[in-house]
N, C-alpha and C. Protein backbone atom coordinates (compact mmCIF):
# COMPACT_ATOMS: atom_id res chain seq x y z
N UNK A 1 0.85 -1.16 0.00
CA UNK A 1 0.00 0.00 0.00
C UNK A 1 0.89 1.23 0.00
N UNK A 2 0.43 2.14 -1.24
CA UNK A 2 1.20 3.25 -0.83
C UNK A 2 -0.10 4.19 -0.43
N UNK A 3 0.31 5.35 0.51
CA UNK A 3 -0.36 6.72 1.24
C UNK A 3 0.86 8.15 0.76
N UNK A 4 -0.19 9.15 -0.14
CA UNK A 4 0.24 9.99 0.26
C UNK A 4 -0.77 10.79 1.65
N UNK A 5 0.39 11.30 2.14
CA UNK A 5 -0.08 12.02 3.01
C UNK A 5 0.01 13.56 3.36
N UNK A 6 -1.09 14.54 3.44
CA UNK A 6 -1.08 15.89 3.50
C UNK A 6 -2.00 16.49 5.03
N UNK A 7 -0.85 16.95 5.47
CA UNK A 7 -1.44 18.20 6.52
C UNK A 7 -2.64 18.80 6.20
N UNK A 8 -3.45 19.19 6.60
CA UNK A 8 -4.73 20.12 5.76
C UNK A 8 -5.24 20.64 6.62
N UNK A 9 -5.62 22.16 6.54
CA UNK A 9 -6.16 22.82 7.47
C UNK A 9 -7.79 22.40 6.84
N UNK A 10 -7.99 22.14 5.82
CA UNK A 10 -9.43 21.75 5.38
C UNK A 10 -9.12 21.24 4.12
N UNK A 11 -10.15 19.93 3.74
CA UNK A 11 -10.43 19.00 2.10
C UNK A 11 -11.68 18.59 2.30
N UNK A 12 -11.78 18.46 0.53
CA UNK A 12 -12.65 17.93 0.44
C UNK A 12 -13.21 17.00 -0.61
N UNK A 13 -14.03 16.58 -1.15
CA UNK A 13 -14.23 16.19 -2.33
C UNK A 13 -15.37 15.79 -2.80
N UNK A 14 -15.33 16.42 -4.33
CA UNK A 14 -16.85 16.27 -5.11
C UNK A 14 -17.51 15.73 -6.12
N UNK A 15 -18.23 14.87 -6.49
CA UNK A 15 -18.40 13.91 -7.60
C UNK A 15 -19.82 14.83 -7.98
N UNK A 16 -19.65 14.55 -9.38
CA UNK A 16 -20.89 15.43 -10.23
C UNK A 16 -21.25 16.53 -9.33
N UNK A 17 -20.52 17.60 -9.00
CA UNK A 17 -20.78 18.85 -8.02
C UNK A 17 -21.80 18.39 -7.15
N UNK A 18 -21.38 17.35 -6.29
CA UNK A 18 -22.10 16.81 -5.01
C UNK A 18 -20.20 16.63 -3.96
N UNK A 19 -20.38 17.57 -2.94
CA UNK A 19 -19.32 17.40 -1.86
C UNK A 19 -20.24 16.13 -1.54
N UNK A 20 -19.07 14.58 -1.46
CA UNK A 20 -19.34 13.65 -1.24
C UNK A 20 -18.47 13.12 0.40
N UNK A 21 -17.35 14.22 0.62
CA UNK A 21 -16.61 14.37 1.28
C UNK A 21 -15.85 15.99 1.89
N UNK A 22 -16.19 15.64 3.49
CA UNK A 22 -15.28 17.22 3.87
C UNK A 22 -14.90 16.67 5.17
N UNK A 23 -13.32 17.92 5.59
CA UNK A 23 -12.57 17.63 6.86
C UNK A 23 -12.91 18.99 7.14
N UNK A 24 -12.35 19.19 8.48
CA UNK A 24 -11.60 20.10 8.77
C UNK A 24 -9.74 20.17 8.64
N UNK A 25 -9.51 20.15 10.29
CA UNK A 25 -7.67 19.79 10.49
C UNK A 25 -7.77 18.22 10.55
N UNK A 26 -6.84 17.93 9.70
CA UNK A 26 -6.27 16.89 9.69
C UNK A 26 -5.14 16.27 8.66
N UNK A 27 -5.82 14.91 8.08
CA UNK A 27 -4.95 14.30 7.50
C UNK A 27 -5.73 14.36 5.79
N UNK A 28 -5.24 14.87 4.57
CA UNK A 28 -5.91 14.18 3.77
C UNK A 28 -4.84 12.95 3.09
N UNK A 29 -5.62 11.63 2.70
CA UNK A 29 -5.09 10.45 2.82
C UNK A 29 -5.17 10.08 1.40
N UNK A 30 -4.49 10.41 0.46
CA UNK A 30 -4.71 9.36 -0.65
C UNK A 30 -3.90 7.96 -1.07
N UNK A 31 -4.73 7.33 -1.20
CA UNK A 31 -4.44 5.81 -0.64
C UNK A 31 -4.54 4.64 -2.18
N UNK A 32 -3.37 4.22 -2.59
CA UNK A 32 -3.20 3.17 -3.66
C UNK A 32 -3.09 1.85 -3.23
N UNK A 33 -3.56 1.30 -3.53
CA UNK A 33 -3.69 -0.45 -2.74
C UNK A 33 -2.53 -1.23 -4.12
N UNK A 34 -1.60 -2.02 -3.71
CA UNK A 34 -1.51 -2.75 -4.82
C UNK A 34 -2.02 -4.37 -4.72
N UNK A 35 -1.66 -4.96 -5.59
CA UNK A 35 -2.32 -6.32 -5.66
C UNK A 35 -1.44 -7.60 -4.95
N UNK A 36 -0.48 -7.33 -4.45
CA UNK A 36 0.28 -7.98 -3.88
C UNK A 36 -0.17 -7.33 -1.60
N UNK A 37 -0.93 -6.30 -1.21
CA UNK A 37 -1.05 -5.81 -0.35
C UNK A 37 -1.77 -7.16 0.45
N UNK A 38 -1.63 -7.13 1.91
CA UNK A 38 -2.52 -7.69 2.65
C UNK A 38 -2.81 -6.90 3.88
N UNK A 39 -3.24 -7.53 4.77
CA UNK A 39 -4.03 -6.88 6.38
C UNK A 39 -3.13 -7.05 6.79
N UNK A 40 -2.01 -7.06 6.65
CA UNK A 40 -0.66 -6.49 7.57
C UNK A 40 -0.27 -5.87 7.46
N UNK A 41 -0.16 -5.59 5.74
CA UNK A 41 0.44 -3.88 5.29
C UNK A 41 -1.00 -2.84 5.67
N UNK A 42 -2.11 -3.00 5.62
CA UNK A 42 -3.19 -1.97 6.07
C UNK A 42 -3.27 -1.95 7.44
N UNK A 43 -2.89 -2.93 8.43
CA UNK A 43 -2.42 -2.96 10.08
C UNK A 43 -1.54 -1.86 10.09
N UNK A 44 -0.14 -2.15 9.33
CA UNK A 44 0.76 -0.94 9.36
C UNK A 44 0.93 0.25 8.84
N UNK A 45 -0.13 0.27 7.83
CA UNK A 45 -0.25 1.89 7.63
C UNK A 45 -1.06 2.84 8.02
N UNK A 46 -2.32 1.96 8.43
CA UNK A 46 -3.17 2.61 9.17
C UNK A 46 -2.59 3.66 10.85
N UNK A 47 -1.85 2.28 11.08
CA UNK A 47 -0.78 2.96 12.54
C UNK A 47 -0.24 3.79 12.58
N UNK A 48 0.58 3.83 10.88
CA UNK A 48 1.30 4.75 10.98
C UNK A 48 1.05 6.39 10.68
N UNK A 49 -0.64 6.29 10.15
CA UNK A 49 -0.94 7.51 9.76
C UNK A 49 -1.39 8.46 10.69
N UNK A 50 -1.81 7.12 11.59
CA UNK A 50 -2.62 8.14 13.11
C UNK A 50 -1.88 8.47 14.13
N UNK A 51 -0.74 8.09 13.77
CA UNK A 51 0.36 7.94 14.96
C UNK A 51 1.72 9.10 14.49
N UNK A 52 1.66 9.03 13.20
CA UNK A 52 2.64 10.25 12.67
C UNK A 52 3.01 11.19 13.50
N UNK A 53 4.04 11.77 14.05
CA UNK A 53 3.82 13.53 14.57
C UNK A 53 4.10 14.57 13.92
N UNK A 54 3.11 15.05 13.02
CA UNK A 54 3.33 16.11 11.99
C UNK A 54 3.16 16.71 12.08
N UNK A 55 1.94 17.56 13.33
CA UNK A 55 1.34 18.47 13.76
C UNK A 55 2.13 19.28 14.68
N UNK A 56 2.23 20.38 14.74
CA UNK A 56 3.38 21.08 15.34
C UNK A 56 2.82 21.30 16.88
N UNK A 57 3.76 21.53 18.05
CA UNK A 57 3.38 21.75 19.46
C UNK A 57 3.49 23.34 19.44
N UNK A 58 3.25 24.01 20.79
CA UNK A 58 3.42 25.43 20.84
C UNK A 58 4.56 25.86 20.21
N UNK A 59 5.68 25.08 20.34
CA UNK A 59 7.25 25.60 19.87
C UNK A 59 7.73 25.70 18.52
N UNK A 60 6.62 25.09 17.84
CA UNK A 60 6.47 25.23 16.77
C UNK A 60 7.40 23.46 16.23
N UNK A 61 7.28 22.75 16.81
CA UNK A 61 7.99 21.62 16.73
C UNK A 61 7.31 20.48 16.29
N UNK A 62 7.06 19.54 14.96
CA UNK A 62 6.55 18.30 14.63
C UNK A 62 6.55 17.36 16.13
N UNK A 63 5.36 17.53 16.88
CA UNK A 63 5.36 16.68 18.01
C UNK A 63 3.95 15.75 18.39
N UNK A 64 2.94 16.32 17.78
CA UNK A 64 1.58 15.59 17.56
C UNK A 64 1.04 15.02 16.78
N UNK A 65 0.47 13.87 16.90
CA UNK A 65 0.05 13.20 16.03
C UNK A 65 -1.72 13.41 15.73
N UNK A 66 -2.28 12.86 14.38
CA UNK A 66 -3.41 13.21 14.40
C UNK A 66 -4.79 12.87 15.52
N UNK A 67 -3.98 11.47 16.02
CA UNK A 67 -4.89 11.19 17.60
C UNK A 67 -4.74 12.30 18.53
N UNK A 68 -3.26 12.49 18.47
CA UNK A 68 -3.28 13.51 19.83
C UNK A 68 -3.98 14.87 19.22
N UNK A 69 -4.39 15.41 18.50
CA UNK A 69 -5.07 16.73 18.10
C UNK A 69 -6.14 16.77 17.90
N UNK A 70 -7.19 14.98 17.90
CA UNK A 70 -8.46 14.61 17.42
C UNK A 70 -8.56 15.32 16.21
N UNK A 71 -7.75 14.92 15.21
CA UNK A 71 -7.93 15.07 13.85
C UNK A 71 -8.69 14.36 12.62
N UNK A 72 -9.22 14.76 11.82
CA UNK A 72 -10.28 14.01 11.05
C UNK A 72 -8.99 14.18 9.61
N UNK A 73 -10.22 12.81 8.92
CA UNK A 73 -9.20 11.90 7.79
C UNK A 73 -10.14 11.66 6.89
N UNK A 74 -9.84 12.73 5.66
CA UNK A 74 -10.35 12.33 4.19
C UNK A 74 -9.71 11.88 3.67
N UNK A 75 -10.05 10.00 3.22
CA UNK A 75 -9.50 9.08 2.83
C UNK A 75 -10.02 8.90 1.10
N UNK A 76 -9.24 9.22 -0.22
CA UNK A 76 -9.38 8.85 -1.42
C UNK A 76 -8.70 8.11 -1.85
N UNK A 77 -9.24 7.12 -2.93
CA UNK A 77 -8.61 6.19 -3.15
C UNK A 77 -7.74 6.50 -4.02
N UNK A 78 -6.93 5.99 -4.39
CA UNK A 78 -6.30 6.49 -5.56
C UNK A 78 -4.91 5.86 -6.80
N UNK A 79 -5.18 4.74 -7.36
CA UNK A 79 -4.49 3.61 -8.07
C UNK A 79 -3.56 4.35 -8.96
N UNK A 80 -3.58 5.75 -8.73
CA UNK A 80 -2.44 6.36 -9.78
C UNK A 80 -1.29 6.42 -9.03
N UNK A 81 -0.98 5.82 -8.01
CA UNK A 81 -0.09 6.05 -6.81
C UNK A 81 0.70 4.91 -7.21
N UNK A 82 0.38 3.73 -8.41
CA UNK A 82 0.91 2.70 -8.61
C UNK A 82 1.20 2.79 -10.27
N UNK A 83 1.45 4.27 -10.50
CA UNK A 83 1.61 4.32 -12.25
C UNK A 83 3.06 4.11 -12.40
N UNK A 84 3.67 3.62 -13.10
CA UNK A 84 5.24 3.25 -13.48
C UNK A 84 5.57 4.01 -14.37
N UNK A 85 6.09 4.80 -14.43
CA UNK A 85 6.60 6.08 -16.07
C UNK A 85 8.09 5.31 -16.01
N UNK A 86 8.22 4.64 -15.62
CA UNK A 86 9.96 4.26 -16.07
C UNK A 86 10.26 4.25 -17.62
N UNK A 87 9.24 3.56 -18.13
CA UNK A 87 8.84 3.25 -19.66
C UNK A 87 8.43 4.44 -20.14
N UNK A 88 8.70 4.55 -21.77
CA UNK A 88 7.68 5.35 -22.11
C UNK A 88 7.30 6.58 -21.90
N UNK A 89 6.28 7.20 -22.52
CA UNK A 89 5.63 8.50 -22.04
C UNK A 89 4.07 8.32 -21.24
N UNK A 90 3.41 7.18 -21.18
CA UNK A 90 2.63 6.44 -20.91
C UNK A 90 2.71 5.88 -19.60
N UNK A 91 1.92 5.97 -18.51
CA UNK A 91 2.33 5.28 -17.18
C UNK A 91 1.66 3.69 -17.26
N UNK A 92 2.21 3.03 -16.66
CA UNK A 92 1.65 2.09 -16.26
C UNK A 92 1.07 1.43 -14.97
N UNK A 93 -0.09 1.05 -15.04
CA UNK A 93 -0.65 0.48 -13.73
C UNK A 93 -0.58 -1.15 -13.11
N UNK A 94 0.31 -1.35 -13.68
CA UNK A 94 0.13 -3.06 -13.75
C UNK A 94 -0.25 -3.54 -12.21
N UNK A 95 0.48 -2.76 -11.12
CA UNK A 95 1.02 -2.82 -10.01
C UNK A 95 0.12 -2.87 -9.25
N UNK A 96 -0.25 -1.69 -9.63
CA UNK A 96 -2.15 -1.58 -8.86
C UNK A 96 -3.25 -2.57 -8.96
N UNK A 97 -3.40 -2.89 -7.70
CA UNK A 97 -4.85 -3.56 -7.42
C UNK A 97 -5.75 -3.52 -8.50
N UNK A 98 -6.72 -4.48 -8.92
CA UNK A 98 -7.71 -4.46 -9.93
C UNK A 98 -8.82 -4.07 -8.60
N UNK A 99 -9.82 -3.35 -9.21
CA UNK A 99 -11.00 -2.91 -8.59
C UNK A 99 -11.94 -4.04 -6.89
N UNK A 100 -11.47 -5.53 -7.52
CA UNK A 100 -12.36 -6.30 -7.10
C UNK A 100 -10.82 -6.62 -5.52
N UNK A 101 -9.89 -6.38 -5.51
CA UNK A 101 -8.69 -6.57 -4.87
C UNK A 101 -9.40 -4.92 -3.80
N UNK A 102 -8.64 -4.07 -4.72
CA UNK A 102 -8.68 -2.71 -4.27
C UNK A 102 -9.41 -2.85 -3.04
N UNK A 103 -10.94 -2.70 -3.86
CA UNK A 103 -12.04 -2.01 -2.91
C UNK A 103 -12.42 -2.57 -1.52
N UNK A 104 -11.94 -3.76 -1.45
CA UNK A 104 -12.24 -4.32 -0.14
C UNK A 104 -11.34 -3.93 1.24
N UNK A 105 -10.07 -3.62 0.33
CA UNK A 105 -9.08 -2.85 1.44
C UNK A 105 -8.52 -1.49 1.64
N UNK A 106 -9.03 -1.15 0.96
CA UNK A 106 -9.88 0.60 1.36
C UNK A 106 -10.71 0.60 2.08
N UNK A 107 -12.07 -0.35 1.90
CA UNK A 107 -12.84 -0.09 2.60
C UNK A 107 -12.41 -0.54 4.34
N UNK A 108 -11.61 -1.25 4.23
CA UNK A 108 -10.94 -1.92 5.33
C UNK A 108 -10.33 -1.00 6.20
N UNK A 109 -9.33 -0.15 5.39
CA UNK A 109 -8.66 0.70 5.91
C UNK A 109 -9.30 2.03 6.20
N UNK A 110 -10.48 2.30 5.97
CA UNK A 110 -11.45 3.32 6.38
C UNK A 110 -11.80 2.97 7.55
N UNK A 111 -11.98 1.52 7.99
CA UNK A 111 -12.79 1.42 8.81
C UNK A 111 -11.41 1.18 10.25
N UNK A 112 -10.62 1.01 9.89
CA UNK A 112 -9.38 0.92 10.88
C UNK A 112 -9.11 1.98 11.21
N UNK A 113 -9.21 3.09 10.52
CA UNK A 113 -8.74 4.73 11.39
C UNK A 113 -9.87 4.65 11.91
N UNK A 114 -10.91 4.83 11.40
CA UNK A 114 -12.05 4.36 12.74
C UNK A 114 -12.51 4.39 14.04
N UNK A 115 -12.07 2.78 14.24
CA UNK A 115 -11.38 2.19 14.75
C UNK A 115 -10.49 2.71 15.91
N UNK A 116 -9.61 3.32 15.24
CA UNK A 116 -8.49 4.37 16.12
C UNK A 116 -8.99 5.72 16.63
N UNK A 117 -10.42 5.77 16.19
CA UNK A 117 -11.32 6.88 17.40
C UNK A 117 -10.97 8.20 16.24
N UNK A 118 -10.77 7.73 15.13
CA UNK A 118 -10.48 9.24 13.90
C UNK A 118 -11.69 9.13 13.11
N UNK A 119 -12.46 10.69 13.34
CA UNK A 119 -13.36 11.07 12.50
C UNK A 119 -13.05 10.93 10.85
N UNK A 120 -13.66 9.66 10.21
CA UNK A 120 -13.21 9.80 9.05
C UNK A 120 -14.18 10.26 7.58
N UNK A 121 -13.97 11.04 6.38
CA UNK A 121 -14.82 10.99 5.61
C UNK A 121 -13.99 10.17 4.27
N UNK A 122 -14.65 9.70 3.36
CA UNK A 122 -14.49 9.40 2.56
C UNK A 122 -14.34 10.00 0.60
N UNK A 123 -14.03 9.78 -0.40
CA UNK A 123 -14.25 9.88 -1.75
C UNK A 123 -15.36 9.12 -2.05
N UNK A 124 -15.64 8.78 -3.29
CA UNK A 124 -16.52 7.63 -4.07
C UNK A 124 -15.29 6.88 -4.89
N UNK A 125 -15.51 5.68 -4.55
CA UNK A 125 -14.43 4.36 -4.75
C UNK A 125 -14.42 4.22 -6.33
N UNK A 126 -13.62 4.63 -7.62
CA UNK A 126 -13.72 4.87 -8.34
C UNK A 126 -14.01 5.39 -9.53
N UNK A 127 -14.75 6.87 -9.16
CA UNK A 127 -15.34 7.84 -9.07
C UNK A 127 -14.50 8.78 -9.86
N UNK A 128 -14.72 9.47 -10.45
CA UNK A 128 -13.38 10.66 -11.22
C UNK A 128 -14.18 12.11 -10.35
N UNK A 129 -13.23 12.17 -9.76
CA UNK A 129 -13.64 13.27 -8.27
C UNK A 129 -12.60 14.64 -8.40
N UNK A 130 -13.32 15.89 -8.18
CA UNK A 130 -12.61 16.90 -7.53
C UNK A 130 -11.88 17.04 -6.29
N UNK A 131 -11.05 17.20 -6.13
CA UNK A 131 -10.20 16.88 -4.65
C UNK A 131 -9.88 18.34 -4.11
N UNK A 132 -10.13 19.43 -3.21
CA UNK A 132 -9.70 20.58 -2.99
C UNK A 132 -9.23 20.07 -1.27
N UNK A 133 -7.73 20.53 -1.88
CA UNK A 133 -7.13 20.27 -0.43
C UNK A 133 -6.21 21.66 0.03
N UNK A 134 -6.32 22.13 1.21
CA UNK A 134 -5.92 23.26 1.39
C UNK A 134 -4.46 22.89 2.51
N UNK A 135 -3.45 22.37 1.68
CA UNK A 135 -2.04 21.48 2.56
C UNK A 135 -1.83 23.01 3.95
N UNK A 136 -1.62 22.31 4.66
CA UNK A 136 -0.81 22.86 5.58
C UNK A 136 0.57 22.92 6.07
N UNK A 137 1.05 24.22 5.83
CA UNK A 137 2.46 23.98 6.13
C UNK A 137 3.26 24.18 5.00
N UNK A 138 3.04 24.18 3.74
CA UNK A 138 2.82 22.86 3.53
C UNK A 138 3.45 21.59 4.17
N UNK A 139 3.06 20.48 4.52
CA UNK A 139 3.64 19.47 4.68
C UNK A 139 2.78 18.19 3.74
N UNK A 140 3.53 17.12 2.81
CA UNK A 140 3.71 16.36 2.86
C UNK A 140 4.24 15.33 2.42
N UNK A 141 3.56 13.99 2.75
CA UNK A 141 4.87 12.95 3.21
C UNK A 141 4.41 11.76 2.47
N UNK A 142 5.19 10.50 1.81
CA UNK A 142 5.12 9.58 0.96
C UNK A 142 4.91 8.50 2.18
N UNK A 143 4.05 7.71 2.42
CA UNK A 143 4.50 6.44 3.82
C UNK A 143 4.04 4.97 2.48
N UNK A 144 4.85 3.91 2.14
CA UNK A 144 4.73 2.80 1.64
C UNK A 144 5.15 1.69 2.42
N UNK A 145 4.37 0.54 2.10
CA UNK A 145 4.53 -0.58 3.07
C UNK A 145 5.44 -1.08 2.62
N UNK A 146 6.13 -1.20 1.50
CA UNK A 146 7.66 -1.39 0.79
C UNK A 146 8.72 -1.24 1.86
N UNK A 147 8.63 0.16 2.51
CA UNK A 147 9.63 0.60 2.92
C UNK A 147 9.59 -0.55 4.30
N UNK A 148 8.49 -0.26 4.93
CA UNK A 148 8.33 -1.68 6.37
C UNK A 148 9.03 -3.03 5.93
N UNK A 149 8.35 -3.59 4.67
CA UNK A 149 9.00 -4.95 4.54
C UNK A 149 10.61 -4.62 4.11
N UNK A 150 11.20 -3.89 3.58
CA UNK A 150 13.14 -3.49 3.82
C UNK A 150 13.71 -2.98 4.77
N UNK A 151 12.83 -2.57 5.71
CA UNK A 151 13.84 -2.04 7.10
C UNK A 151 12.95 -2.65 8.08
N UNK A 152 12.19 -3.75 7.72
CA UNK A 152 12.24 -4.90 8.78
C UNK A 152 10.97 -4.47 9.88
């Protein structure tokens, strides 16, 4: 699974000019499943998103995480996170989850921040959506379960 991840003082998102999704502060989450992923890599990324400390303390210092600030999480899906341009001018998706893989562990992983007591909203699960995200800081950050299974 790869996550990008963005600070956001507010997101949201809209299918056929219907907001299908809105935050306030938090996390916005866009989330690529690949087809090789299981419930160990969504165990560990889920952890790692709520647990991050990206959120700055009085000192102005990365020291809170989105639990500790009761931060809310607009979660989109998003299989372009698995495009390969190595080739070509053309990306490729080979990598990425097929729809019937995907959707079950998204929906999984929605329900695990959850879970972790995080107000979450959602996209529409294959949906060609407007995304307005207002980054904070800016900050953000690439987290892949790649990197867990090589540094162990």
């Amino acid at each position: 699974m790869r996550a990008v991840i963005q600070r956001v003082s507010k997101a949201s998102v809209t299918v056929d000019s219907i907001v299908v999704g809105q935050i306030g502060r938090g996390l916005m989450i866009l989330l690529g499943v690949k087809s090789t992923d299981s419930e160990e890599d969504l165990d560990w990324l889920a952890e790692k998103c709520v647990n991050l400390r990206i959120f700055e303390n009085a000192a102005g210092k990365f020291h809170h995480s989105l639990l500790d600030i009761e931060g809310e999480a607009l979660i989109v899906s998003q299989f372009t996170l698995y495009g390969d341009t190595r080739r070509g001018r053309r990306p490729s998706f080979t990598d990425a989850a097929p729809p019937e893989i995907a959707e079950p562990l998204y929906e999984q992983f929605v329900q695990k921040l959850k879970q972790k007591g995080v107000y979450v909203e959602t996209g529409q699960f294959a949906a060609m959506m407007d995304v307005e995200i207002h980054n904070d800081g800016p900050v953000t950050l690439t987290l892949d379960t790649e990197d867990r299974k090589r540094d162990g």
